[in-house]
Protein backbone atom coordinates (compact mmCIF):
# COMPACT_ATOMS: atom_id res chain seq x y z
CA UNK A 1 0.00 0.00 0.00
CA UNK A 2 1.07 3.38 -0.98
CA UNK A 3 2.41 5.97 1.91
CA UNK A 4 -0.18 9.48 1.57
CA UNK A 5 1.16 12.05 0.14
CA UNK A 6 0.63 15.19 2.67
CA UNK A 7 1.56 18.49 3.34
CA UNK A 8 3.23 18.65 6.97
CA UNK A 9 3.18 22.52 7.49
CA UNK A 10 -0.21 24.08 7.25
CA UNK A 11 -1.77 26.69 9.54
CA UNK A 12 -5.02 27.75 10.82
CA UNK A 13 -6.81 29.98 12.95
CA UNK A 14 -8.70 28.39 15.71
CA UNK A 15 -12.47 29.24 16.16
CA UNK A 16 -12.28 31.29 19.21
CA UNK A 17 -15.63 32.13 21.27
CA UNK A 18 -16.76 35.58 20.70
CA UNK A 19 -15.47 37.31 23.82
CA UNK A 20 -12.13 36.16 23.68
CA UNK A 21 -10.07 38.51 20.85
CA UNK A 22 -8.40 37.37 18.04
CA UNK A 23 -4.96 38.58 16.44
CA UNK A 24 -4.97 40.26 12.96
CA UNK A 25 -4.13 37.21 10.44
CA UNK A 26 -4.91 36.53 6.95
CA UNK A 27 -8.19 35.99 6.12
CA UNK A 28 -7.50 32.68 4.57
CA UNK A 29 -6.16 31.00 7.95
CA UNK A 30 -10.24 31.06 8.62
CA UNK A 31 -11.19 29.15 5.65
CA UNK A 32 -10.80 25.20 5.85
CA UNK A 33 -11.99 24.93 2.44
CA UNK A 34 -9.08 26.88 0.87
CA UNK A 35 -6.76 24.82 2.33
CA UNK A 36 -8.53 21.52 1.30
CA UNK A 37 -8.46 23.65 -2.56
CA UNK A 38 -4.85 23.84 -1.81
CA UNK A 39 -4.43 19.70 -1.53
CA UNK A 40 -6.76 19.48 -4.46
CA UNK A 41 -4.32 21.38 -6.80
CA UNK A 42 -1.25 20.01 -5.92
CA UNK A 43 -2.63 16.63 -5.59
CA UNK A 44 -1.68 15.97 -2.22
CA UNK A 45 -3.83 13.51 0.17
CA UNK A 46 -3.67 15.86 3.83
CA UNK A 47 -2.32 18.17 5.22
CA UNK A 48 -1.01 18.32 8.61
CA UNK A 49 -2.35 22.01 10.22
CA UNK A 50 -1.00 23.94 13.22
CA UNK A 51 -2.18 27.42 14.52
CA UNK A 52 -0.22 30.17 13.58
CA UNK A 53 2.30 32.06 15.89
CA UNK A 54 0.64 35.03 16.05
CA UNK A 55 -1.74 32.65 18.34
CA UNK A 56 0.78 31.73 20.23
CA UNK A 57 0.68 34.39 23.19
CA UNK A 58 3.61 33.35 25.36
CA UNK A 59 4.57 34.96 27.91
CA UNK A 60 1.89 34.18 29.99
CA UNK A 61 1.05 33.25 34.15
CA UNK A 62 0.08 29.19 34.55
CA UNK A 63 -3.13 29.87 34.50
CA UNK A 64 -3.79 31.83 32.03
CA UNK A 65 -1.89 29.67 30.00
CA UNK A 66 -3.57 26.87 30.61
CA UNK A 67 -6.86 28.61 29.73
CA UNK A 68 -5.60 29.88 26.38
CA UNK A 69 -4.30 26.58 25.02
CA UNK A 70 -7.39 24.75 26.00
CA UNK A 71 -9.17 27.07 23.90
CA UNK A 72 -7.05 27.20 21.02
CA UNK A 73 -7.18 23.54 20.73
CA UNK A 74 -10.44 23.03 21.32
CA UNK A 75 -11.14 25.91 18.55
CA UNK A 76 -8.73 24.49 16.40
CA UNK A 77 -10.33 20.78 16.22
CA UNK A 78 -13.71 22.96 15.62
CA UNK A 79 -11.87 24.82 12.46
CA UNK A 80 -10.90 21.03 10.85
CA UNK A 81 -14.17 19.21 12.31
CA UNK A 82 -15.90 18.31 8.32
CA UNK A 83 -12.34 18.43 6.66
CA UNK A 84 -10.63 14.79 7.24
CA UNK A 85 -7.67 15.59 5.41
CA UNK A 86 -6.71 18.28 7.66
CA UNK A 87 -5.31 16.46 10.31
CA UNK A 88 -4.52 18.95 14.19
CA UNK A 89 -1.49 19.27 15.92
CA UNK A 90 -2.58 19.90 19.39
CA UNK A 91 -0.30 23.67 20.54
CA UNK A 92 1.68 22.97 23.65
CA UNK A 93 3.25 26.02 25.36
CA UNK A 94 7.16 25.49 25.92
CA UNK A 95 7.28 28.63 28.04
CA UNK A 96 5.34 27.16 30.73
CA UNK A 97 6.51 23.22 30.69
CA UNK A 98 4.06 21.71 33.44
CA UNK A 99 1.00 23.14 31.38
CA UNK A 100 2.01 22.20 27.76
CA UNK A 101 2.75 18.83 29.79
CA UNK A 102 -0.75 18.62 31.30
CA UNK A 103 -2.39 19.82 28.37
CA UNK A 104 -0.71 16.97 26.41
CA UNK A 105 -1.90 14.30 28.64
CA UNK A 106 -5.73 15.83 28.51
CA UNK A 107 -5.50 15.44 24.59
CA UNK A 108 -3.14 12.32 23.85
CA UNK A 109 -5.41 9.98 23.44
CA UNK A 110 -8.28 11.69 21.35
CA UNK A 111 -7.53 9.97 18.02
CA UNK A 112 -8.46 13.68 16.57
CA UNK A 113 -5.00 14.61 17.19
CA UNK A 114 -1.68 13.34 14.61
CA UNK A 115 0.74 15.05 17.25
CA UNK A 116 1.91 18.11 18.75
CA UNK A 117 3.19 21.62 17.91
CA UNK A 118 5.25 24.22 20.21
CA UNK A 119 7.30 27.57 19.69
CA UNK A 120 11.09 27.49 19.07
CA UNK A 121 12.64 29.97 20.30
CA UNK A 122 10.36 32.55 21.20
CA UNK A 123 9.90 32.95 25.36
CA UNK A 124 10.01 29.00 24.90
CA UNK A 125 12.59 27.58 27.96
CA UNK A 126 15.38 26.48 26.68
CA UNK A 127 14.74 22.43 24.98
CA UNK A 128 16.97 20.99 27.18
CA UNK A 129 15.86 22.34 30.54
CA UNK A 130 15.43 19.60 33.13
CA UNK A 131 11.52 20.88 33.55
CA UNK A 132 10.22 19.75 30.28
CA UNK A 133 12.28 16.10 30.19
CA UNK A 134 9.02 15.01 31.26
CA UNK A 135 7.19 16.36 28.34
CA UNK A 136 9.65 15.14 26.42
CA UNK A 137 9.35 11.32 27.40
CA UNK A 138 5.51 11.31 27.16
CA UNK A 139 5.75 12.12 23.67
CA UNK A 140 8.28 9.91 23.26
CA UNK A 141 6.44 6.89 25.08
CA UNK A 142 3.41 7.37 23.07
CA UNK A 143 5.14 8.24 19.37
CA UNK A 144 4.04 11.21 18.56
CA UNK A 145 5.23 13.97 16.63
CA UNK A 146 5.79 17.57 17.46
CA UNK A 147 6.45 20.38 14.95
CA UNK A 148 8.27 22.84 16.43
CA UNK A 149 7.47 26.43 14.66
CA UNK A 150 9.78 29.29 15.57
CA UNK A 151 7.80 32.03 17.31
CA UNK A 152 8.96 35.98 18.18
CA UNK A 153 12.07 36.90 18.25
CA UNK A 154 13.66 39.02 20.70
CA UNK A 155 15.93 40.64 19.31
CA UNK A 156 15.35 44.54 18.69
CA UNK A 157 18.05 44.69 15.81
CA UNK A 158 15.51 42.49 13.54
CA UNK A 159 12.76 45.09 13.58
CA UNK A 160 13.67 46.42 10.65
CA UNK A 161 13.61 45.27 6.74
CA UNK A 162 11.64 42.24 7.63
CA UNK A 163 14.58 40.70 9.15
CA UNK A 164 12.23 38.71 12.02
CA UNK A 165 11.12 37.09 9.62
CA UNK A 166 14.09 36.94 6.86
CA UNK A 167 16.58 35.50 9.47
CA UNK A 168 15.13 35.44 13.15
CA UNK A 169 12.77 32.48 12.33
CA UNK A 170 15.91 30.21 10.85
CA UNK A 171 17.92 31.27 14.24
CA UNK A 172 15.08 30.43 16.12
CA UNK A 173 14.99 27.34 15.16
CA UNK A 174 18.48 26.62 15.19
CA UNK A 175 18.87 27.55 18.58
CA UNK A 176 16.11 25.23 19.57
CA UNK A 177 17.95 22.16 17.71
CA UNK A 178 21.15 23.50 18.82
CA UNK A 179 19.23 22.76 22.67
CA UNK A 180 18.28 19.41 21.20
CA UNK A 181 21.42 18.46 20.18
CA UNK A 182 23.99 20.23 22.67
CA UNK A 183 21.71 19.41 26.03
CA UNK A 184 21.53 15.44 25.28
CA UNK A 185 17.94 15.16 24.79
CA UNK A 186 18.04 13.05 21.24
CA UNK A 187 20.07 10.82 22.90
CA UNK A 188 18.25 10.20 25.72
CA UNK A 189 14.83 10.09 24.13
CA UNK A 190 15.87 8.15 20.68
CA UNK A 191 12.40 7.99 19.96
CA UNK A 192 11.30 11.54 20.42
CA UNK A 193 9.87 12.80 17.41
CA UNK A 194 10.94 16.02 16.18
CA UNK A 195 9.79 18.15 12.94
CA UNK A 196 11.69 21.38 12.62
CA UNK A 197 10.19 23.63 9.59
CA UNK A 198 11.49 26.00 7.02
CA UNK A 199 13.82 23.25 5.81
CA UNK A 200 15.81 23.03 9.42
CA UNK A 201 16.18 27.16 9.26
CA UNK A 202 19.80 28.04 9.62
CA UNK A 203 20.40 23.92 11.08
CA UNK A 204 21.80 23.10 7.94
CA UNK A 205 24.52 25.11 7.43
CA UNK A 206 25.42 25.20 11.09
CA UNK A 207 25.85 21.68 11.32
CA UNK A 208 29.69 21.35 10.19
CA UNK A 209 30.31 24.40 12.40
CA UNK A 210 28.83 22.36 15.70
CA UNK A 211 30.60 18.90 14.95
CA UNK A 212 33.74 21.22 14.95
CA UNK A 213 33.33 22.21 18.49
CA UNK A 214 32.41 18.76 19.52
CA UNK A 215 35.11 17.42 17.74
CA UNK A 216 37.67 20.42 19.49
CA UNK A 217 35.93 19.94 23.01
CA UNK A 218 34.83 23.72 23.28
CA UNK A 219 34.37 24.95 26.92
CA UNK A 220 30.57 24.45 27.41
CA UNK A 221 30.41 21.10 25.59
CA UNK A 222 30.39 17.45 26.94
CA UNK A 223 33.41 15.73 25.04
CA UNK A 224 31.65 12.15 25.71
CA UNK A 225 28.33 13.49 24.27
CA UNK A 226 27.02 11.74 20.67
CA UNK A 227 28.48 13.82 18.07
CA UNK A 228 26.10 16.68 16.56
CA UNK A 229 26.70 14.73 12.97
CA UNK A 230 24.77 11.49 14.63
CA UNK A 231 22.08 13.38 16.43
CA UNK A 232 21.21 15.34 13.85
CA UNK A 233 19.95 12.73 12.55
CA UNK A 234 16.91 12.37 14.51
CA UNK A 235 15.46 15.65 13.87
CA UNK A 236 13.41 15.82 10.70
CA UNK A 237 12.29 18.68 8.47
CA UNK A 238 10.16 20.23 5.64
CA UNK A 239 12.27 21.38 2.48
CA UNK A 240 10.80 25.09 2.78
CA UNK A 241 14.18 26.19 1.63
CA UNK A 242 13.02 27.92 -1.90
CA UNK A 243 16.31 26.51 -2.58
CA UNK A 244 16.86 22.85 -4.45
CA UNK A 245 20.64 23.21 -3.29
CA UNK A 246 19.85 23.92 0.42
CA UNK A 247 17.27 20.99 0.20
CA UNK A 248 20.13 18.77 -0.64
CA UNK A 249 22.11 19.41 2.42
CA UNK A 250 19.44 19.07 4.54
CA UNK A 251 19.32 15.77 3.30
CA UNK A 252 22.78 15.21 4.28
CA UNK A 253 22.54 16.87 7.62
CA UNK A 254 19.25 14.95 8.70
CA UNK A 255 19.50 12.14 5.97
CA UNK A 256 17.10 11.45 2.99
CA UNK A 257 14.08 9.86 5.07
CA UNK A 258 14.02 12.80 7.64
CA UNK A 259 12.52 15.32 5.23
CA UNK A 260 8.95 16.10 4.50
CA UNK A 261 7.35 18.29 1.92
CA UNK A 262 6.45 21.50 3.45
CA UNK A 263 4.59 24.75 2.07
CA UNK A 264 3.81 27.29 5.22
CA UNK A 265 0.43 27.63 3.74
CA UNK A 266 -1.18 30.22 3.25
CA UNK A 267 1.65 32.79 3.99
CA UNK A 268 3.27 34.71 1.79
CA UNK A 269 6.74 33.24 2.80
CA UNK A 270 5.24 30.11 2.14
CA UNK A 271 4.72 28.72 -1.52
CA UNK A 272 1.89 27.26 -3.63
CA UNK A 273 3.78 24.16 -4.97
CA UNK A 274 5.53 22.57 -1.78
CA UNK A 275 7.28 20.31 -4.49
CA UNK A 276 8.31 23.28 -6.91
CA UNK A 277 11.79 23.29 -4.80
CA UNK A 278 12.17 19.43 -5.59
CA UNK A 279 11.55 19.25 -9.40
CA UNK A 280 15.49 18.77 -9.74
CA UNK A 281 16.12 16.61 -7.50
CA UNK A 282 16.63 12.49 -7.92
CA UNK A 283 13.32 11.09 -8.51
CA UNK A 284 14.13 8.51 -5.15
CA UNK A 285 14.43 11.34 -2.97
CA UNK A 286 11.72 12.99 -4.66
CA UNK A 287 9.64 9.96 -3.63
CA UNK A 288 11.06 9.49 -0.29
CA UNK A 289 10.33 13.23 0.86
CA UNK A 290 6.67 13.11 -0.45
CA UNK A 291 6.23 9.99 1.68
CA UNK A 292 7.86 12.10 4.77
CA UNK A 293 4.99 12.79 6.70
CA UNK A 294 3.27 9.75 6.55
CA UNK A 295 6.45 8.36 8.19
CA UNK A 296 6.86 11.19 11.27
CA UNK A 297 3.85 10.84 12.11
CA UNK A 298 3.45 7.48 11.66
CA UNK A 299 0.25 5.38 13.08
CA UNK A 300 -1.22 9.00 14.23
CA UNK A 301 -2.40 9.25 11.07
């Protein structure tokens, strides 16, 4: 039997009650039915869908985090409810570790659910602080996936010419591998399931760079830890590069069955043909990246 074809990087706006407000997003991020137009044309079979950062809203005391996320998620399963290729990724809130972990174990076994999604970077704690190692090994335990999505940053110097946006979000989520990778938590959870996005951000051509500080035991780093090279490895990630060339080293950094196709749909830094960036690539890893998906997320589906 054939693997689905599906788009792991989608987004939209949860259905929110009418007292709570609502950030200013694209219209589109409302409509269900322009996303399932958007699997129609490329001929893809689902789409995995996450809320947006501007829904995000770290930053947050316990409680009110708590209350926010419950109502995201419940608004986001309300937004896919008569679309069954649109498959949720329940939003987990990194910056405040025992809620995104209780709010896991409210939703993990609703079937409704294909996995998780969190901020990188962001006001996230950092991925390898001791508080969320039990976050970490309930996802791990139970095989699911979690996108991580890089949210704010916070640096003032990216304010201008887009530059949040242009190179914050690959930092962001470099950083957060870099946690990953640096703070021993692939190694220790070599089941946790990790999908970075935007083609592994600035990951890719960091990863030489970090394997030569392992390999030169920089102050900081454990000498007897797996090398970055070999951890790596158990991240995967989209091929939003707009880029066949950095697609190809992503497939060296993570290896060929760790990338999935990708579009960021509906925004603008997104594209229309998440396989556009792959037309020159081998036809096998063509085929193996299309497939992607249906292996991260596995029975979830």
């Amino acid at each position: 039997m054939s693997l689905p074809v599906i788009d792991a990087h989608t987004h939209l706006a949860p259905m929110l009650p009418d007292d709570v407000p609502a950030p200013a997003v694209p219209a589109a991020l409302h409509d269900p039915d322009a996303l399932t137009s958007h699997l129609a044309v490329n001929a893809l079979d689902a789409a995995i869908v996450s809320i947006p950062p501007p829904y995000f809203r770290q930053g947050q005391d316990e409680t009110a985090s708590a209350a926010w996320v419950s109502t995201v998620n419940d608004g986001l399963l309300r937004r896919v409810a008569e679309h069954a290729a649109l498959r949720p990724l329940a939003y987990l809130p990194l910056d405040q570790p025992a809620v995104a972990l209780a709010e896991w174990e409210r939703r993990r076994t609703d079937p409704r659910w294909v996995g998780a999604s969190a901020s990188a970077g962001g006001r996230s704690a950092s991925l390898a602080d001791p508080a969320l190692e039990p976050l970490w090994r309930r996802l791990a335990d139970d095989g699911a996936a979690m996108l991580l999505h890089p949210g704010d940053s916070a640096d003032p110097r990216l304010r201008e010419y887009y530059l949040a946006n242009l190179l914050g979000n690959p930092v962001e989520t470099a950083v957060a591998a870099a946690q990953l990778v640096f703070g021993g938590v692939l190694t220790r959870l070599p089941d946790l399931r990790i999908l970075l996005v935007h083609c592994g951000g600035a990951v890719p051509a960091l990863a030489g760079r970090w394997q030569r500080g392992h390999d030169t035991n920089r102050p900081g780093l454990d000498p007897a830890a797996e090398a970055p090279s070999a951890a790596l490895r158990r991240l995967a990630t989209d091929t939003l590069s707009h880029d066949p060339r950095v697609v190809e080293l992503a497939a060296a950094v993570f290896g060929p069955d760790q990338l999935t196709l990708g579009s960021d749909w509906p925004f603008p830094m997104g594209t229309p043909d998440p396989r556009a960036v792959l037309a020159n690539l081998p036809a096998t890893l063509r085929a193996r990246i299309e497939h992607g998906a249906a292996r991260v997320f596995d029975h979830r589906l």
